[in-house]
Protein backbone atom coordinates (compact mmCIF):
# COMPACT_ATOMS: atom_id res chain seq x y z
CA UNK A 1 128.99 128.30 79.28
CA UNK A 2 126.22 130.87 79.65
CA UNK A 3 123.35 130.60 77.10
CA UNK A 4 121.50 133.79 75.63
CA UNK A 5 118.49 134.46 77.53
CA UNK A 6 116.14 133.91 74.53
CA UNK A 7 117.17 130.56 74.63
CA UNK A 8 116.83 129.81 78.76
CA UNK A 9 113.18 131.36 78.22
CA UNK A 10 112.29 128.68 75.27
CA UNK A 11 113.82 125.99 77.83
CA UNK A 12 112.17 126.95 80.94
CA UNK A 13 108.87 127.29 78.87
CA UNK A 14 108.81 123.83 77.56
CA UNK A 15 109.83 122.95 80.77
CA UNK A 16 107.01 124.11 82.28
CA UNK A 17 104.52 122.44 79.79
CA UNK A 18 106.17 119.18 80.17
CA UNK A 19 105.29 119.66 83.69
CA UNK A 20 102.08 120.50 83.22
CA UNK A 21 101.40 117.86 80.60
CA UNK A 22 102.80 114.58 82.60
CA UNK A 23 101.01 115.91 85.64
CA UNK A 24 97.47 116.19 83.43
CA UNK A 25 98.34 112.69 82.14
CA UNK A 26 99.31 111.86 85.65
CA UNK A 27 95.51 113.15 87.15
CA UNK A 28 92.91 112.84 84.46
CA UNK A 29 89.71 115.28 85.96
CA UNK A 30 87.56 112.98 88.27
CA UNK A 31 84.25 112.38 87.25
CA UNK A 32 81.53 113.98 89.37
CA UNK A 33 80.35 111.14 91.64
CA UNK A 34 76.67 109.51 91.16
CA UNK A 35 74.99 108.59 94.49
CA UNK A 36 73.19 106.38 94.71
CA UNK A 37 70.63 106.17 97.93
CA UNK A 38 68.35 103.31 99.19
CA UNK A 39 67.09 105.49 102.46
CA UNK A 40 65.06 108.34 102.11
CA UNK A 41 66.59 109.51 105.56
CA UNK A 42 69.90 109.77 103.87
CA UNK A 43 69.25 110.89 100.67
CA UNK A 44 68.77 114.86 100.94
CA UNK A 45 67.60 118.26 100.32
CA UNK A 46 66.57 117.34 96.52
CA UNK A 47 64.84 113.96 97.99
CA UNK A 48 62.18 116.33 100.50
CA UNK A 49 61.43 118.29 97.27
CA UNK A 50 61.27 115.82 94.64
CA UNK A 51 57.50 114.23 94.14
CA UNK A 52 53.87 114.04 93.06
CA UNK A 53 51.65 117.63 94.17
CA UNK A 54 48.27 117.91 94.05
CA UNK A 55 45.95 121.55 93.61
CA UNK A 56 44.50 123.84 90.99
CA UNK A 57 45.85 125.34 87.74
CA UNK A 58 43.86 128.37 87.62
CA UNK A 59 40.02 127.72 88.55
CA UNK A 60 40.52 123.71 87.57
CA UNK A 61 42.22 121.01 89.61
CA UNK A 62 45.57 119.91 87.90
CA UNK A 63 48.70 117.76 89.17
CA UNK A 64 52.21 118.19 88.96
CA UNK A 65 55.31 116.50 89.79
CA UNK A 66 59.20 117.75 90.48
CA UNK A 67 62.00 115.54 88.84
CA UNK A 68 65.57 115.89 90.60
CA UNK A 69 68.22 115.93 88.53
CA UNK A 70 71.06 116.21 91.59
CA UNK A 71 72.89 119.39 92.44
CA UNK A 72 69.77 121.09 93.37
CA UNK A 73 68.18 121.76 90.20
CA UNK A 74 64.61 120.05 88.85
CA UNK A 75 62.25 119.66 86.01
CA UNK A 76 58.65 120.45 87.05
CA UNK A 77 55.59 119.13 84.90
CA UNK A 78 52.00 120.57 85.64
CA UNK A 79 49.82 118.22 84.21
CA UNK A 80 46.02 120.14 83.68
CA UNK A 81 43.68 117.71 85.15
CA UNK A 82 45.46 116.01 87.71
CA UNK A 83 47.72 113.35 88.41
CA UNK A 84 48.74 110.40 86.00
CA UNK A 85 45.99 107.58 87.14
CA UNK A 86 44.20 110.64 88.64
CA UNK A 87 42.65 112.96 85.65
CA UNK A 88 45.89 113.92 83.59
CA UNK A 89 45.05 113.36 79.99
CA UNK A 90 48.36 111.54 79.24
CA UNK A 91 49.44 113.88 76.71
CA UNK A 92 49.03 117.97 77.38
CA UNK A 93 51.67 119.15 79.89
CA UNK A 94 53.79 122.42 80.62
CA UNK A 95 57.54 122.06 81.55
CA UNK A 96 59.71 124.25 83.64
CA UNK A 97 62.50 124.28 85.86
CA UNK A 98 63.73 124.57 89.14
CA UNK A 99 66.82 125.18 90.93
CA UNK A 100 68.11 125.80 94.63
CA UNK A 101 70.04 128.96 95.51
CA UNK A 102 70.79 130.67 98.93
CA UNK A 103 68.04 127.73 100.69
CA UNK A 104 65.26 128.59 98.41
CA UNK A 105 63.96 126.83 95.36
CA UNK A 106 63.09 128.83 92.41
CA UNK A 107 60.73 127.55 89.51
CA UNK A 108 61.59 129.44 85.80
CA UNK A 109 60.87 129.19 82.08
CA UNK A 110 57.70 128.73 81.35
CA UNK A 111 56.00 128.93 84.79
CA UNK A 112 57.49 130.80 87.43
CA UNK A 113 56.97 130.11 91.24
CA UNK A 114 58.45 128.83 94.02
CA UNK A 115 58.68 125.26 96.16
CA UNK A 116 59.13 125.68 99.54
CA UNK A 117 57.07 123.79 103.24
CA UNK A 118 56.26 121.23 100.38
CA UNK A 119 53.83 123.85 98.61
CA UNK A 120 54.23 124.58 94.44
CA UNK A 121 52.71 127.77 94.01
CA UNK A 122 53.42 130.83 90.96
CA UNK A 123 51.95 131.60 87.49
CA UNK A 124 52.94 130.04 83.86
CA UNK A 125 53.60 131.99 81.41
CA UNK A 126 50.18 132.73 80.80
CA UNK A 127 49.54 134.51 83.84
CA UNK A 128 47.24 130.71 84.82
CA UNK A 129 48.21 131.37 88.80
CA UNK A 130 48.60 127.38 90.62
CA UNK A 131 48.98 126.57 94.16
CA UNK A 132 49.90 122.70 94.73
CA UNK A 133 50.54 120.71 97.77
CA UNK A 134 52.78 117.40 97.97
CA UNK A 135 51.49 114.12 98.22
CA UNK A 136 52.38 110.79 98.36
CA UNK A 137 50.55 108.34 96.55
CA UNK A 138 50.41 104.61 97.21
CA UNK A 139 48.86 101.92 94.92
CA UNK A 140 45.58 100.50 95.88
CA UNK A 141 47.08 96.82 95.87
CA UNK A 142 49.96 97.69 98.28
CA UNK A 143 51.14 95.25 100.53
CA UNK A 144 48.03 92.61 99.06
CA UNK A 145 47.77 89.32 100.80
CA UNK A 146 47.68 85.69 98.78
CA UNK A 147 44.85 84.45 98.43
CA UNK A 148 44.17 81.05 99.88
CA UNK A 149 44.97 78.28 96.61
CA UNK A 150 48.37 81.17 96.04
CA UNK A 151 52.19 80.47 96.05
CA UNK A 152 53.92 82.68 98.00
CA UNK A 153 57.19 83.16 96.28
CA UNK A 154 58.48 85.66 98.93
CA UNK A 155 57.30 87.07 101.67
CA UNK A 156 60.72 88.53 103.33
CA UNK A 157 61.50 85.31 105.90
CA UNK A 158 64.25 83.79 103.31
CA UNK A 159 65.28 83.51 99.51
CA UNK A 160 64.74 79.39 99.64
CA UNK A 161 62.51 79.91 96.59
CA UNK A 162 65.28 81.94 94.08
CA UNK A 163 68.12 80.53 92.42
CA UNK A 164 71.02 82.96 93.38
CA UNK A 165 68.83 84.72 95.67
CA UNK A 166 69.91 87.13 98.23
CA UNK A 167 68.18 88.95 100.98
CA UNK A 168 69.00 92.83 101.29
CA UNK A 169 68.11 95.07 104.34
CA UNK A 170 67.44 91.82 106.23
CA UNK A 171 63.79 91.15 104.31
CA UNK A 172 63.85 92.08 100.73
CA UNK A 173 64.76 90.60 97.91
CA UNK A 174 67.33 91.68 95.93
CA UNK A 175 67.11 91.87 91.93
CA UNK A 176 69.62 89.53 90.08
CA UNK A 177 67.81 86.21 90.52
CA UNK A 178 65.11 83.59 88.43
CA UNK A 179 62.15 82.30 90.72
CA UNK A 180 62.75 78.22 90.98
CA UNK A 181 58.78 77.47 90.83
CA UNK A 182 57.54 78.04 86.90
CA UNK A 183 54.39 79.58 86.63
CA UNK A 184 51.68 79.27 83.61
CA UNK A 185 48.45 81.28 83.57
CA UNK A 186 47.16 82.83 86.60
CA UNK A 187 47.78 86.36 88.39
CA UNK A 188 51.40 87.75 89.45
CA UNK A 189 51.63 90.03 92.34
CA UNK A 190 54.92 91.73 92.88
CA UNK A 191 56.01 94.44 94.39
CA UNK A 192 59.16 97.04 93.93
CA UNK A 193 61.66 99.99 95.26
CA UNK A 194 63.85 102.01 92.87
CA UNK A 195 66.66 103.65 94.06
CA UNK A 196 67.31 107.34 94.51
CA UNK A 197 69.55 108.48 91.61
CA UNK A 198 69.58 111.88 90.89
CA UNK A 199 72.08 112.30 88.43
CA UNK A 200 71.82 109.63 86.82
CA UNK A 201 70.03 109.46 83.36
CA UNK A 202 67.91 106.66 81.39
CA UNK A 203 68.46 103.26 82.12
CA UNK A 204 70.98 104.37 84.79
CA UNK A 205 68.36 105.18 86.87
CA UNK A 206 67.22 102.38 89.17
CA UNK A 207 66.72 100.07 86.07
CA UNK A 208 65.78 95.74 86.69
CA UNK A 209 63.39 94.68 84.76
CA UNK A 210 60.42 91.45 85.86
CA UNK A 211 60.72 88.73 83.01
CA UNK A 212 57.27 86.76 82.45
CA UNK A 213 57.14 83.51 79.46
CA UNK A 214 60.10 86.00 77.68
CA UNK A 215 58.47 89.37 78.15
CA UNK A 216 60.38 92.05 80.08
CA UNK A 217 57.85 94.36 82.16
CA UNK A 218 60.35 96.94 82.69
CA UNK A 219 61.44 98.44 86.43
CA UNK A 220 62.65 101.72 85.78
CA UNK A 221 63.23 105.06 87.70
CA UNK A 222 60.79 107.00 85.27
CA UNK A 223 59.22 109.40 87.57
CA UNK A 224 57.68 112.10 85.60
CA UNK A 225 59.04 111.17 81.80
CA UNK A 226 56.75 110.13 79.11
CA UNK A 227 56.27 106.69 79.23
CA UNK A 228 58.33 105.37 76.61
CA UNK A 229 58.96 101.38 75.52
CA UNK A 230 62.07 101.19 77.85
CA UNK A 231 60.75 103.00 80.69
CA UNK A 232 59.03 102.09 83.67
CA UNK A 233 55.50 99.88 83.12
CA UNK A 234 56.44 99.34 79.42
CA UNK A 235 56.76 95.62 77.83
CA UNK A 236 60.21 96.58 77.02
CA UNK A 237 60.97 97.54 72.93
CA UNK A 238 57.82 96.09 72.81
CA UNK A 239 54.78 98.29 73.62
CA UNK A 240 54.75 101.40 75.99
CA UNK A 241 52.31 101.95 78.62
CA UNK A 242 49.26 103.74 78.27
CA UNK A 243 50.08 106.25 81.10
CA UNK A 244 52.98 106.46 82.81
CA UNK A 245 52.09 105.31 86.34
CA UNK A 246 55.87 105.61 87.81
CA UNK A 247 55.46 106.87 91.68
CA UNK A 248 59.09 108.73 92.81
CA UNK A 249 62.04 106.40 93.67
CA UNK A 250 61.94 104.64 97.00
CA UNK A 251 58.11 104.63 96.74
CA UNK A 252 57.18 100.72 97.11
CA UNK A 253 55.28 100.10 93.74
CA UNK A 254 52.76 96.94 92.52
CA UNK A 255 52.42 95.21 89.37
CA UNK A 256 49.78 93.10 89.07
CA UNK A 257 49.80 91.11 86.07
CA UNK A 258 46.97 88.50 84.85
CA UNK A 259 48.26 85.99 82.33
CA UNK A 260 45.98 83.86 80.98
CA UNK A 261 44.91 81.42 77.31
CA UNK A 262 43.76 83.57 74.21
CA UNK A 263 42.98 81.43 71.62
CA UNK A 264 46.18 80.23 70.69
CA UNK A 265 47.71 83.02 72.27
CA UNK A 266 49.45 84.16 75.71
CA UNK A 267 48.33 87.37 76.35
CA UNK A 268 48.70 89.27 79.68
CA UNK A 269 46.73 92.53 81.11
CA UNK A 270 49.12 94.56 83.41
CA UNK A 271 48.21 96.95 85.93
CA UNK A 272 51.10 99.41 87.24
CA UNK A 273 50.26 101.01 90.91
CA UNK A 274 46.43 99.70 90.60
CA UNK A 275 46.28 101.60 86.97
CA UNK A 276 45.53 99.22 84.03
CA UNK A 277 48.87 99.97 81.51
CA UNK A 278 48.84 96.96 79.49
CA UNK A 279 45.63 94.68 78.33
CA UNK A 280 45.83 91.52 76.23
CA UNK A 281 49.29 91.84 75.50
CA UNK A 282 50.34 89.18 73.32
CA UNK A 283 53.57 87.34 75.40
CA UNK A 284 53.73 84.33 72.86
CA UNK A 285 51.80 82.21 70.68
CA UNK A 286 51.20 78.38 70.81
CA UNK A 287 51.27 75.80 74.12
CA UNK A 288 51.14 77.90 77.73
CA UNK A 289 54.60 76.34 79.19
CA UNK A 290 55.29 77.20 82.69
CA UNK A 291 58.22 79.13 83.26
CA UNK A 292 60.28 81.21 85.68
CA UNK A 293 60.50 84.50 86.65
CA UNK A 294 63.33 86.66 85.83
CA UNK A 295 64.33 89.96 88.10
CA UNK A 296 67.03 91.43 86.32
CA UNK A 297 69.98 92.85 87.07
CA UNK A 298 70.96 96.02 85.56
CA UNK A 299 73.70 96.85 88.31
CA UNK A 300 71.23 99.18 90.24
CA UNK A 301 70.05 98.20 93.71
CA UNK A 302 66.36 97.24 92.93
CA UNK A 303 64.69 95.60 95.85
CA UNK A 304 61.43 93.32 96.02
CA UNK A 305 59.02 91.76 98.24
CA UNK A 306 55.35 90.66 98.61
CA UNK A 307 55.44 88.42 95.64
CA UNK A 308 52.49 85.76 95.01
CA UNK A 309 51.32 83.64 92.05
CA UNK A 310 47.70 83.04 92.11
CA UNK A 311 47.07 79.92 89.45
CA UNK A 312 44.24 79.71 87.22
């Protein structure tokens, strides 16, 4: 029997989308991957270029730092005064953008430059002409030794003193554990790595979190955002820092945190990098009861180390 070629076309036709619809059904589209880096050494082109820059915005000194976003492209901030910590007002800023094409990275929008031999130089939209260089900024209590009278909760030789905990890159600790010793009043030293995420977003970006006597002092890859109550050096949905003192993931960061008696109060001052963010923050009211320390897992690969509890 031969069929009228109108009605072979129809056939082949749905043929061919029944094809092409079991073999969509068959391969959804993969999702672009999200890398996730804990060595600088292996974590790229957008890594070298990413970071705090010191220099002058016109005639005045001024900061700015470069925010990867993966795939080669940035946000740039130049923040008139200086660095956060460093002179930056906390509020005024100018963003642009930044991409990679053909090796070279080109700043637009509302600056225009270039970032290339770790120099940020061009004009905003102004005409303001800035020339930055990159730096790399430690805090001033980096790698602090306890005090005689302190607890040493880690110091890299084992995880004896954390319930669950694990050692990562054969002396760190890694987040998901509770300290076993309870402390009360006193000062907290800790100290902490975020990972490199570039295309991740929000709390997907090297998020843990430090729990004091049920206050979260959020761990966060916030690197050049604004400092909200989730992100990085905030008491988390609870008050936001009063600058946003986030160094660029992998950076080794402090927080030094001094709880002590207020009345009837708990309250805790919190310095982020050496930069008071936090002071006589209300943690809880009534009796001071000891109690552990929480580093929370968010599914991210937070390290620690160099944590101390000096007692009152």
């Amino acid at each position: 029997m031969h069929l009228p070629r109108a009605i072979v076309g129809s056939l082949l036709t749905l043929a061919i989308a029944f094809s092409s619809t079991a073999q969509d059904k068959k391969e959804p589209p993969k999702k672009a991957p999200n890398p996730v880096f804990t060595n600088g050494a292996e974590a790229g082109p957008d890594f070298i270029i990413q970071g705090d820059y010191e220099g002058k915005l016109g005639n005045d000194k001024a900061g700015a730092q470069v925010v990867a976003l993966g795939d080669g492209k940035f946000d740039v901030y130049l923040l008139p005064g200086g660095l956060p910590g460093a002179g930056w007002n906390a509020t005024d800023k100018t963003r642009a953008e930044a991409a990679t094409a053909e090796g070279k990275v080109a700043v637009t929008g509302k600056a225009t430059g270039t970032i290339a031999d770790a120099k940020l130089t061009g004009k905003t939209a102004d005409g303001a002409e800035f020339a930055f260089t990159k730096v790399e900024r430690k805090s001033p209590t980096i790698g602090a030794k306890a005090p005689e009278g302190a607890k040493v909760l880690f110091d890299g030789k084992n995880a004896d003193q954390w319930t669950n905990g694990k050692l990562v890159e054969g002396d760190l600790l890694s987040m998901g554990t509770n300290s076993k010793e309870a402390i009360g009043t006193g000062k907290l030293h800790l100290e902490f790595r975020s990972p490199f995420q570039p295309k991740a977003r929000g709390q997907g970006r090297g998020n843990s979190g430090m729990f004091i006597h049920g206050s979260e002092v959020q761990v966060l890859d916030s690197f050049g955002l604004t400092g909200e109550k989730n992100e990085c050096g905030a008491l988390y949905n609870k008050r936001k820092p009063d600058v946003n003192m986030c160094l660029p993931p992998l950076s080794w960061q402090t927080y030094d945190v001094e709880i002590k008696a207020d009345g009837d109060n708990l309250v805790a001052t919190v310095l982020h990098n050496g930069v008071k963010v936090h002071e006589n923050f209300v943690l809880k009211k009534g009796a001071v009861k000891p109690a552990n320390i929480q580093l929370q897992n968010h599914g991210n690969p937070v390290a620690y180390r160099n944590i101390w509890y000096m007692p009152q």
